[in-house]
N, C-alpha and C. Protein backbone atom coordinates (compact mmCIF):
# COMPACT_ATOMS: atom_id res chain seq x y z
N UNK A 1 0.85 -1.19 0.00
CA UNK A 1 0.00 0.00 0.00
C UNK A 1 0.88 1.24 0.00
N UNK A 2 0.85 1.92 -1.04
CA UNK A 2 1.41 3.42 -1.11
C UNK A 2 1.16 4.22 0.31
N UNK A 3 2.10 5.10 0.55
CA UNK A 3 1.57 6.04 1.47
C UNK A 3 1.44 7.64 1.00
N UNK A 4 0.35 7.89 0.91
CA UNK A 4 0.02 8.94 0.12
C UNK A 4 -0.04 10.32 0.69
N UNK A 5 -0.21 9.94 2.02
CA UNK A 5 -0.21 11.07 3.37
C UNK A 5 -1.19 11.86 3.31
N UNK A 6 -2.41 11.97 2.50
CA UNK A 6 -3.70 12.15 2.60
C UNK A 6 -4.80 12.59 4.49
N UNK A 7 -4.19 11.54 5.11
CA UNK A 7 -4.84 11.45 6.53
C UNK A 7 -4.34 10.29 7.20
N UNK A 8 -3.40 10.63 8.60
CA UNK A 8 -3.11 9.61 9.59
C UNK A 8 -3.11 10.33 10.66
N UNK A 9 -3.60 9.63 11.74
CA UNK A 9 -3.64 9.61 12.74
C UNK A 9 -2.88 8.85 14.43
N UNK A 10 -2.76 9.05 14.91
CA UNK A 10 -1.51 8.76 16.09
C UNK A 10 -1.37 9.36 17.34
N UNK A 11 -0.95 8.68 17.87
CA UNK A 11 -1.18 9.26 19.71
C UNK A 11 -0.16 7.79 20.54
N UNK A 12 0.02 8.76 21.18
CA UNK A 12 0.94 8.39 22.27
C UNK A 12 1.34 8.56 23.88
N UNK A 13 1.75 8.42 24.99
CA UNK A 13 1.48 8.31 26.14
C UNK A 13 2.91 8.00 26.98
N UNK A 14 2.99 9.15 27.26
CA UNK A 14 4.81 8.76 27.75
C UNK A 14 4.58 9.20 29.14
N UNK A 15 4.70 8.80 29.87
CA UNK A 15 4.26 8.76 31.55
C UNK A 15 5.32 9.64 32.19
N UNK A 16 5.06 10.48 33.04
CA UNK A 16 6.33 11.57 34.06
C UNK A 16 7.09 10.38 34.94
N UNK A 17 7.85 10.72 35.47
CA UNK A 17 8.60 10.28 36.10
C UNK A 17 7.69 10.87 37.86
N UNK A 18 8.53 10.07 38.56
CA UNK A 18 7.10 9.96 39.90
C UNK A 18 7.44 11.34 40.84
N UNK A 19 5.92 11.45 41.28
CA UNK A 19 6.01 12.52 41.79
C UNK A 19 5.79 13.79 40.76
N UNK A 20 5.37 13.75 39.87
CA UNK A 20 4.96 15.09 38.69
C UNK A 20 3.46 14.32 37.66
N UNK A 21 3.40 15.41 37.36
CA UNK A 21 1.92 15.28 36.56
C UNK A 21 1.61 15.49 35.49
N UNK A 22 3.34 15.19 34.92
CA UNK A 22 3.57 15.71 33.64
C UNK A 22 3.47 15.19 32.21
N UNK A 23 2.54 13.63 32.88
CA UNK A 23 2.13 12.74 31.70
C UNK A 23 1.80 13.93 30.27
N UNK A 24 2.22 13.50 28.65
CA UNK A 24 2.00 13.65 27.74
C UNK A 24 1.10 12.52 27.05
N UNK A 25 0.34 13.32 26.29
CA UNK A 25 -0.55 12.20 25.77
C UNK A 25 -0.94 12.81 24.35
N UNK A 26 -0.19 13.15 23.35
CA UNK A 26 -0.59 13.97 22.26
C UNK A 26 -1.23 13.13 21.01
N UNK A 27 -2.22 13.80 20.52
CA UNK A 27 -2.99 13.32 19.44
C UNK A 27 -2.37 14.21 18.07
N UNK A 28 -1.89 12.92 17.18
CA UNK A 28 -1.66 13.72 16.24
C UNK A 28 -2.84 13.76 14.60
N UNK A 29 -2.79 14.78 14.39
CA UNK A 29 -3.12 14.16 12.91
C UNK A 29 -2.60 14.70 11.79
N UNK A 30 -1.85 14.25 10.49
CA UNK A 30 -1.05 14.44 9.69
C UNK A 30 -1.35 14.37 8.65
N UNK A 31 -1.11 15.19 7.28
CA UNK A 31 -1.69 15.32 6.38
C UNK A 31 -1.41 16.35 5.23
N UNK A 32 -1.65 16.20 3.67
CA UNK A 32 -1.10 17.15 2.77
C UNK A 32 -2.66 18.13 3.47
N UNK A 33 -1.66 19.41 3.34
CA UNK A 33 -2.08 20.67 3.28
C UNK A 33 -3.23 20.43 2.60
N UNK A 34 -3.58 20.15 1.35
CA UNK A 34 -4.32 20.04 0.04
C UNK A 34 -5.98 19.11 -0.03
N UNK A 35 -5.44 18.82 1.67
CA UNK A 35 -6.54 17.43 1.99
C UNK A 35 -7.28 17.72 3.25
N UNK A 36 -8.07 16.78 3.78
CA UNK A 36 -8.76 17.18 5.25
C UNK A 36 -8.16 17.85 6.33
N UNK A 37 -6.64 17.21 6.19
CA UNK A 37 -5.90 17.60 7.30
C UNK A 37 -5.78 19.17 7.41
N UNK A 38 -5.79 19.25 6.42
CA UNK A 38 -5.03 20.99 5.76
C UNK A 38 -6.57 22.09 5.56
N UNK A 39 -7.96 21.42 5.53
CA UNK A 39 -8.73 22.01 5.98
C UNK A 39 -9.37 22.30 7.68
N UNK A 40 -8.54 21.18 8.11
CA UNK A 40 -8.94 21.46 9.48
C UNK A 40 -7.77 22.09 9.97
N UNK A 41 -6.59 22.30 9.59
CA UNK A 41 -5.71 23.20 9.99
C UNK A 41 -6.08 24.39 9.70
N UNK A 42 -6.87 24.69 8.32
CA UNK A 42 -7.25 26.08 8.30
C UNK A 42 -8.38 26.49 9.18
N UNK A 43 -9.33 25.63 9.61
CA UNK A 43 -10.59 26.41 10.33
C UNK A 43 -9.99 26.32 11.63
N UNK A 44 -9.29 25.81 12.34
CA UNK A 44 -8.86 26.27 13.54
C UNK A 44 -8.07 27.00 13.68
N UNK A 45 -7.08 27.39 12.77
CA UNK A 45 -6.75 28.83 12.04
C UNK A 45 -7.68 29.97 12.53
N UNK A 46 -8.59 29.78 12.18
CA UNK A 46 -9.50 30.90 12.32
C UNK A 46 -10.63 30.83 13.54
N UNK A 47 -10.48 29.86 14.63
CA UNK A 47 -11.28 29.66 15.59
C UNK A 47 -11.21 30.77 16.49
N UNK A 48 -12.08 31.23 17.07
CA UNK A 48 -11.20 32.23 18.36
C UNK A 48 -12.11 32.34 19.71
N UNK A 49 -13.34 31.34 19.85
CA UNK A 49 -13.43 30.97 21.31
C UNK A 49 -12.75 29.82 21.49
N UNK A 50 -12.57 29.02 22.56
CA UNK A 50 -12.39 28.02 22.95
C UNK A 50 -11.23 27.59 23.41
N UNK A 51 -10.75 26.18 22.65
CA UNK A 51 -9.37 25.69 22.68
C UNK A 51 -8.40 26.56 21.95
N UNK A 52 -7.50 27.38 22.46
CA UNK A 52 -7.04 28.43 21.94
C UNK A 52 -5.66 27.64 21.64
N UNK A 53 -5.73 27.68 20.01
CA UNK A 53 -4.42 26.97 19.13
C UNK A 53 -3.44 28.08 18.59
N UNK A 54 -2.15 27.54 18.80
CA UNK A 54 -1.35 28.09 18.33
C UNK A 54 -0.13 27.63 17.40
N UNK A 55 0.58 27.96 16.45
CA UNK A 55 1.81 27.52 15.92
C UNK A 55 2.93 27.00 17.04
N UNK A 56 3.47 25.79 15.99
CA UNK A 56 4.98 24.88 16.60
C UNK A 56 5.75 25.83 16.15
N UNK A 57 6.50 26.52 17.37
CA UNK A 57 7.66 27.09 16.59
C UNK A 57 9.03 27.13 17.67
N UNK A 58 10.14 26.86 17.05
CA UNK A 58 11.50 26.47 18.15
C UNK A 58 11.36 27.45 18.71
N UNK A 59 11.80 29.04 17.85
CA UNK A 59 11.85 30.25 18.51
C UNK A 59 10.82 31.45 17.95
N UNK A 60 11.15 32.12 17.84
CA UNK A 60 10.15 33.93 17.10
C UNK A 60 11.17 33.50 15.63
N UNK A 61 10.15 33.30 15.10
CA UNK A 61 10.25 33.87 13.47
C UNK A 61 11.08 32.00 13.01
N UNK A 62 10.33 31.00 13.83
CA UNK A 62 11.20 29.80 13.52
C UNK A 62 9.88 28.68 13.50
N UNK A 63 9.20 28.99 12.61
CA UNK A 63 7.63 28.21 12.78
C UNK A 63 8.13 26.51 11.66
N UNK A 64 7.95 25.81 12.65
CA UNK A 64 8.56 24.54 11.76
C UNK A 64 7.80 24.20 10.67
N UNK A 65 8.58 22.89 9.98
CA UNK A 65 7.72 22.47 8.75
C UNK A 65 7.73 20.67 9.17
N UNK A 66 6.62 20.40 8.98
CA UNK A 66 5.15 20.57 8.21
C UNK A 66 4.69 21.81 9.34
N UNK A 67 4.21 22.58 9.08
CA UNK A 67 3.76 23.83 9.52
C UNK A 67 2.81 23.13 10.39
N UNK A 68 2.59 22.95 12.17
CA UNK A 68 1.92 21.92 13.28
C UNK A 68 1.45 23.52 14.22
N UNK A 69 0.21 22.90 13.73
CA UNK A 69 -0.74 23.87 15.10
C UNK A 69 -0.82 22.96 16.30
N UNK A 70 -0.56 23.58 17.64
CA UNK A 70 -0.64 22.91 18.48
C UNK A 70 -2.21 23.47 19.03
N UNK A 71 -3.23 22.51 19.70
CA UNK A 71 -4.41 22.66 20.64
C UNK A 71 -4.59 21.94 21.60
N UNK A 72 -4.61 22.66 22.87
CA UNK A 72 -4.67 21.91 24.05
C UNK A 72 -6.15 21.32 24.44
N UNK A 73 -6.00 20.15 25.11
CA UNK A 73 -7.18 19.12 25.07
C UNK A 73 -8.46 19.96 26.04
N UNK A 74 -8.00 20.48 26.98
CA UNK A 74 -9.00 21.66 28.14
C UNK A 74 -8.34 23.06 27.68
N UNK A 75 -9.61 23.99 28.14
CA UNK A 75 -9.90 25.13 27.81
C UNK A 75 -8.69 25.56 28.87
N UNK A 76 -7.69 26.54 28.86
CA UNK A 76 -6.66 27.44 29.58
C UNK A 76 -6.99 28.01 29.83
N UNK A 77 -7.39 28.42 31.32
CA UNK A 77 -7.82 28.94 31.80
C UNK A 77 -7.13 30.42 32.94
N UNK A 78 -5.79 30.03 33.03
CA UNK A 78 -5.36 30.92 33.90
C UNK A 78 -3.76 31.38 32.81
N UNK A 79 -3.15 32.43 33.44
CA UNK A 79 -1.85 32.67 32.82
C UNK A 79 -1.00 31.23 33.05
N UNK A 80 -0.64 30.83 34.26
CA UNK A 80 0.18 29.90 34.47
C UNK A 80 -0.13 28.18 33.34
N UNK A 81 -1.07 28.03 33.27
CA UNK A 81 -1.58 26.86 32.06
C UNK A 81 -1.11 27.79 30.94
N UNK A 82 -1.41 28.90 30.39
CA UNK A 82 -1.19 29.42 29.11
C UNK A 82 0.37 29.36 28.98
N UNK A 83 0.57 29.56 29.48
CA UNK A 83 2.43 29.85 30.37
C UNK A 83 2.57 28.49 30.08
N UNK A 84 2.60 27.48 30.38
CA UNK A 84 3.40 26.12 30.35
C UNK A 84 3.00 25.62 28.66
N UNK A 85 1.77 25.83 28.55
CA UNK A 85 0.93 25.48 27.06
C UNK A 85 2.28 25.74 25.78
N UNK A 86 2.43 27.45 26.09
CA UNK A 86 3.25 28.24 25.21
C UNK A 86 4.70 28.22 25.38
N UNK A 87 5.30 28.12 26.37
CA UNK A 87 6.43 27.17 26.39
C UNK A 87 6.96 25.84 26.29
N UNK A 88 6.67 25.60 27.45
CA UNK A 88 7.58 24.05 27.24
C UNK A 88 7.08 23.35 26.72
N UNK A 89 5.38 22.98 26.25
CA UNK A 89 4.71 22.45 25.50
C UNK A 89 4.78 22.55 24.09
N UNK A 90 4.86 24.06 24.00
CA UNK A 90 5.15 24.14 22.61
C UNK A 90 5.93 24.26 22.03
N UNK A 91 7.25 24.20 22.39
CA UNK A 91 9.00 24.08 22.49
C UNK A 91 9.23 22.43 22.24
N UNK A 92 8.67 21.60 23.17
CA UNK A 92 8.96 20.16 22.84
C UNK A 92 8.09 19.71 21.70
N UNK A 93 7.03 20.46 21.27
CA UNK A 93 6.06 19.76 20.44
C UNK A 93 7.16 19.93 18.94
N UNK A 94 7.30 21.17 19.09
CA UNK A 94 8.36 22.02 17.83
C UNK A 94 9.49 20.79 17.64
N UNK A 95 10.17 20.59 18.69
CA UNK A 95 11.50 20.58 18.63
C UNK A 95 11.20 18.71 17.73
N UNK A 96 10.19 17.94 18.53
CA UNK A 96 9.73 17.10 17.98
C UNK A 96 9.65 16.50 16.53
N UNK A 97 9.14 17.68 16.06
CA UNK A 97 8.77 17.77 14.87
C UNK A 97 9.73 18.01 13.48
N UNK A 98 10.65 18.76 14.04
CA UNK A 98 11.84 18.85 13.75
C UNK A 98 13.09 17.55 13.94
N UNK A 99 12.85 17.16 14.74
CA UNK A 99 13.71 15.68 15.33
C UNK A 99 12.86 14.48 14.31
N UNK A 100 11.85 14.68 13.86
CA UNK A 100 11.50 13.57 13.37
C UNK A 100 11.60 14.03 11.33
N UNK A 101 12.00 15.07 11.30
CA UNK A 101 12.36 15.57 9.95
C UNK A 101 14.02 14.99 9.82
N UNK A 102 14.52 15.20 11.22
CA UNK A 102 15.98 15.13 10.92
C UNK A 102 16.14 13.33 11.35
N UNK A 103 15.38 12.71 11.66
CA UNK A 103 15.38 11.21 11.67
C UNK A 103 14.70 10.40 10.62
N UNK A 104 14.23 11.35 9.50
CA UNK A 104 13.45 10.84 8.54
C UNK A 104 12.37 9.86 8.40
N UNK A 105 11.71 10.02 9.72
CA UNK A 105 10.12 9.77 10.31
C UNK A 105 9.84 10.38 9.17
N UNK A 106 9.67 11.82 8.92
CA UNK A 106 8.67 12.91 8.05
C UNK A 106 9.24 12.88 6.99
N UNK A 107 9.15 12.86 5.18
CA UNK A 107 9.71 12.87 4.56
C UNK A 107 10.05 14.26 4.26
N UNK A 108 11.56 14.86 4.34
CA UNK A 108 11.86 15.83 4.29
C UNK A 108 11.45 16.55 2.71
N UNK A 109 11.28 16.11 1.60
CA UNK A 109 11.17 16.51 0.44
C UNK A 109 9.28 16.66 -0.06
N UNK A 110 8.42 16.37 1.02
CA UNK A 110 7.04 16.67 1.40
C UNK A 110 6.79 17.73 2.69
N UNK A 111 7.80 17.71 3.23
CA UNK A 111 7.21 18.39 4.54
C UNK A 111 6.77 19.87 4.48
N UNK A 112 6.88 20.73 3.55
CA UNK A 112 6.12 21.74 3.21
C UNK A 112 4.67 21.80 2.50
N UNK A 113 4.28 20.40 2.10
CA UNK A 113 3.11 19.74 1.43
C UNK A 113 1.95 19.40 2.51
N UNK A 114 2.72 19.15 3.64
CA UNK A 114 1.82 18.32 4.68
C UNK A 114 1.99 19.50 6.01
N UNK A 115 0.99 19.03 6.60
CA UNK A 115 0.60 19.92 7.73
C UNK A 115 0.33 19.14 8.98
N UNK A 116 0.56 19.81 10.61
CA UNK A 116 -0.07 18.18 11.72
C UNK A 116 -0.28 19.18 12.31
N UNK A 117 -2.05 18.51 13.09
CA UNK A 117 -2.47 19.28 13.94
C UNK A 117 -2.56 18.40 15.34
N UNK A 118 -1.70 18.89 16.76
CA UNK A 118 -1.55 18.06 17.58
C UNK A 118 -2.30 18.49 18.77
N UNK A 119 -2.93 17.95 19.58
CA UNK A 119 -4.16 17.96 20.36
C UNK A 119 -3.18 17.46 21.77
N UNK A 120 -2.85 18.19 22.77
CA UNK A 120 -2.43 18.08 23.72
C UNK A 120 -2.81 18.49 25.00
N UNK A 121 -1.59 17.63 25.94
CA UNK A 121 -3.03 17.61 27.52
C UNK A 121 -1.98 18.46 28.66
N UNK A 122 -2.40 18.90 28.96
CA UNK A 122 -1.67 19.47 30.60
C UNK A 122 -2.62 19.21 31.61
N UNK A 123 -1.89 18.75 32.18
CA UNK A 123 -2.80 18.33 33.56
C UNK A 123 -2.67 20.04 34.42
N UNK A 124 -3.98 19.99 34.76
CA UNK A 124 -4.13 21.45 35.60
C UNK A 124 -3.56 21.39 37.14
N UNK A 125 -3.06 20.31 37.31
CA UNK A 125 -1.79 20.51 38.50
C UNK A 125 -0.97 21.19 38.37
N UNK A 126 -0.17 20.99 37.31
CA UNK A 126 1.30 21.23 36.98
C UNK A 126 1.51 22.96 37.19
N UNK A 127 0.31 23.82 36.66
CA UNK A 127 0.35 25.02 36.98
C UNK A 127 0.47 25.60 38.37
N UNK A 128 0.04 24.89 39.50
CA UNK A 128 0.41 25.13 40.83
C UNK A 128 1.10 24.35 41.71
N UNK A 129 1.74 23.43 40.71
CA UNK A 129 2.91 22.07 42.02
C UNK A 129 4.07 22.93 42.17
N UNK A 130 4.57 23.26 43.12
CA UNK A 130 5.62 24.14 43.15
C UNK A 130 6.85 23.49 42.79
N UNK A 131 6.56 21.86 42.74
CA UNK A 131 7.87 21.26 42.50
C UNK A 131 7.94 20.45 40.69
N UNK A 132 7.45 21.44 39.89
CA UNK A 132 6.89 21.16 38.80
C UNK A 132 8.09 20.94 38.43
N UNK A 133 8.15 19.83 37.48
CA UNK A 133 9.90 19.88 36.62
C UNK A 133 9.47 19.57 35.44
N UNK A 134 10.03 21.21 34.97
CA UNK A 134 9.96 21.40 33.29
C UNK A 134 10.48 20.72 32.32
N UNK A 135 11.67 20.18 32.88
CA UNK A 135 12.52 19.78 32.14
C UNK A 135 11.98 17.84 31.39
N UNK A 136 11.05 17.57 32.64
CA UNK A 136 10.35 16.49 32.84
C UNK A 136 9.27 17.02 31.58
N UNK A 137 8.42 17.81 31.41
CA UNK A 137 7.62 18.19 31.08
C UNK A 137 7.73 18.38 29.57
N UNK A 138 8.83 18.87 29.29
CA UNK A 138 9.62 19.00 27.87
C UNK A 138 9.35 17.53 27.40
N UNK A 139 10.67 16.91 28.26
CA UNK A 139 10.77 15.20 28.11
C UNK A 139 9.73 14.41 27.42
N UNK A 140 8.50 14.22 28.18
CA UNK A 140 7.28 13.63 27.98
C UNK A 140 6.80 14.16 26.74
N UNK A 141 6.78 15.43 26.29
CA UNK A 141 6.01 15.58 25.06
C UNK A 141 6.78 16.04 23.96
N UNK A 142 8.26 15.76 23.80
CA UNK A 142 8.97 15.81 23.16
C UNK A 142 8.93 13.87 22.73
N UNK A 143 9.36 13.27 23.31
CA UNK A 143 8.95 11.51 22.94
C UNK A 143 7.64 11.13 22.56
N UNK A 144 6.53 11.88 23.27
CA UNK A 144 4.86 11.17 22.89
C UNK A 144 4.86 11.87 21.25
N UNK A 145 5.06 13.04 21.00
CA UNK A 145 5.04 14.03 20.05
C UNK A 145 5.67 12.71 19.24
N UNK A 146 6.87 12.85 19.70
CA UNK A 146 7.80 11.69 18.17
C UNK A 146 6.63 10.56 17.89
N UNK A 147 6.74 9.79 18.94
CA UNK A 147 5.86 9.05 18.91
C UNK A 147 4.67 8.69 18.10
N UNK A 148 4.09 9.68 18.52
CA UNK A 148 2.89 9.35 17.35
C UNK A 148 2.90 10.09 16.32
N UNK A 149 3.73 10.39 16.20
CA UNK A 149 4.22 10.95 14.47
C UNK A 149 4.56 10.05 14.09
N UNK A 150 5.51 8.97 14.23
CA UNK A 150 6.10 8.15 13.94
C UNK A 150 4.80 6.72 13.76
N UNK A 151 4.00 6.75 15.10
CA UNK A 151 2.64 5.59 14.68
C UNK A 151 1.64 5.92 13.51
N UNK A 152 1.23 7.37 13.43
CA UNK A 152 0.49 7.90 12.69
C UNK A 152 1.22 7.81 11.03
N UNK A 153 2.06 8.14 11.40
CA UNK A 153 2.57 7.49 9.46
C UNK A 153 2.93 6.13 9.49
N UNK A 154 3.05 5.34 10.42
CA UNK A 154 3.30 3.71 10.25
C UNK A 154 1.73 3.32 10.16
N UNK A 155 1.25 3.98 10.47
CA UNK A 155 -0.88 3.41 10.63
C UNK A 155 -0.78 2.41 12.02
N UNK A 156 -0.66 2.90 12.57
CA UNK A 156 0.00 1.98 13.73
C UNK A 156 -0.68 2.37 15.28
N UNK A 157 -1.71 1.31 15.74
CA UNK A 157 -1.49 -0.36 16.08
C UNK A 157 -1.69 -0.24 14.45
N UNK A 158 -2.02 -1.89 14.12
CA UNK A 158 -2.56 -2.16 12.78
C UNK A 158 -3.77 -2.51 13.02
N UNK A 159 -4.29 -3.02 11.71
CA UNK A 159 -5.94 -3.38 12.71
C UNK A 159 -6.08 -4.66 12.94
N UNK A 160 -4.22 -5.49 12.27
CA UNK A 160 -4.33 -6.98 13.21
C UNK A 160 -3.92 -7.20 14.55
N UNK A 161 -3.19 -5.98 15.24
CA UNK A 161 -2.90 -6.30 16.02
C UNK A 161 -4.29 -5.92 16.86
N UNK A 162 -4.61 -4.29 16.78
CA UNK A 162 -5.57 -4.29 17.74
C UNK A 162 -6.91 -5.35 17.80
N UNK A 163 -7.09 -6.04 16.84
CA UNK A 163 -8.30 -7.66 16.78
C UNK A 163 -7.45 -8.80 17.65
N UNK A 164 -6.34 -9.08 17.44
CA UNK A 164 -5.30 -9.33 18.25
C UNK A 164 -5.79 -8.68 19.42
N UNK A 165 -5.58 -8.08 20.06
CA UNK A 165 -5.47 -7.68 21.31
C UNK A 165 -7.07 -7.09 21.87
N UNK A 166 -7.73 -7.24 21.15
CA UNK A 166 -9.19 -6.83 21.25
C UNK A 166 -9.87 -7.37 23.08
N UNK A 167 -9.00 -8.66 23.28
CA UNK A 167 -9.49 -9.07 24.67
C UNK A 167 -8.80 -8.86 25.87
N UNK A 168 -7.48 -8.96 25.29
CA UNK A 168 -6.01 -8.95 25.82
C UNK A 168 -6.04 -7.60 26.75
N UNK A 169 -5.93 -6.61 26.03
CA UNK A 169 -5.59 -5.05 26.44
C UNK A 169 -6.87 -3.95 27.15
N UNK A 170 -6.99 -3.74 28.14
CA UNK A 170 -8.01 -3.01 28.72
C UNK A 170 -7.59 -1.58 29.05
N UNK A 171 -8.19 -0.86 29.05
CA UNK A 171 -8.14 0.68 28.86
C UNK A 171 -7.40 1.25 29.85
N UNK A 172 -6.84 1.91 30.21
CA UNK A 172 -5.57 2.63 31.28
C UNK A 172 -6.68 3.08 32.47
N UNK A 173 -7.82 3.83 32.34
CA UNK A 173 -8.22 4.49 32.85
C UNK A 173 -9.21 3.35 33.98
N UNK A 174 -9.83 2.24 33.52
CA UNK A 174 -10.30 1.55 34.01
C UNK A 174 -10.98 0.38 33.22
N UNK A 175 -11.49 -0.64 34.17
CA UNK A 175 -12.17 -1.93 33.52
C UNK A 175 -13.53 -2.26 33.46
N UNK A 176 -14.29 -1.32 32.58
CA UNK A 176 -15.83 -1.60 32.41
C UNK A 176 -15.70 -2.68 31.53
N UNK A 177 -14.90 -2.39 30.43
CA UNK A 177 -15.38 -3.98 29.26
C UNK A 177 -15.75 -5.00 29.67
């Protein structure tokens, strides 16, 4: 099967180290500009209640390619969430994105073609743990970021494994099944 980069999807889950709340859990979705992906990059482009999205960019005037809007999963509510959102969140999401151009995850000779819009979580602790570690915080969504960049263009689980594992694997959060 060709990969045409049309629409993939991917997510990943890289756990803090103990004692922080700095689990990452980013949803990606990837895609030519030219296609769904690249229309839903444009209307949240232009959203302006709500989940307030912004550009991946390393630094000022350094907006990466595939050109990645980042949107956080809850509404930001105070400076200190906006504050972590717009830094270290969006510093590791960047830097990510970039790390997986220079590991040739992303095909470097498309990556101005394609666009990713990544859906990310901050836990509303982290804004008032006084013993918050950023550096932790980077960590986690700098790897989940790779991560499912890397599942989302592999198409990955597959859909043999997850039928495969359909009984096997129960949900993180809890066991209704």
């Amino acid at each position: 099967m060709s990969n045409d980069y049309l629409f993939h999807a991917g997510e990943a889950t890289v756990l803090a180290r103990d004692g922080q709340f700095t689990d990452a859990m980013p949803e990606i979705l990837i895609g030519r500009t030219s296609g769904p992906v690249g229309q839903a990059f444009a209307n949240m482009m232009a959203q302006s209640k709500g989940h307030t999205a912004m550009f991946a960019i390393r630094a000022c005037n350094q907006l990466v390619r595939p050109a990645t809007i980042v949107v956080p999963k809850v509404t930001l509510k105070d400076f200190a969430n906006i504050d972590l959102f717009g830094g270290v969140v969006q510093s590791a999401t960047a830097d990510a994105v970039v790390d997986c151009l220079i590991e040739g995850i992303i095909p470097r000779d498309i990556a101005n073609e394609l666009c990713i819009i990544s859906l990310v979580w901050i836990d509303p602790r982290c804004a008032t743990d006084p013993n918050l570690d950023k550096q932790d915080m980077y960590r986690t969504n700098h790897e989940a970021t790779m991560l499912a960049i890397r599942r989302a263009l592999n198409n990955e689980p597959s859909v043999e494994e997850l039928i495969a594992n359909r009984h096997k694997i129960k949900h993180d959060m809890d066991d209704w099944s």
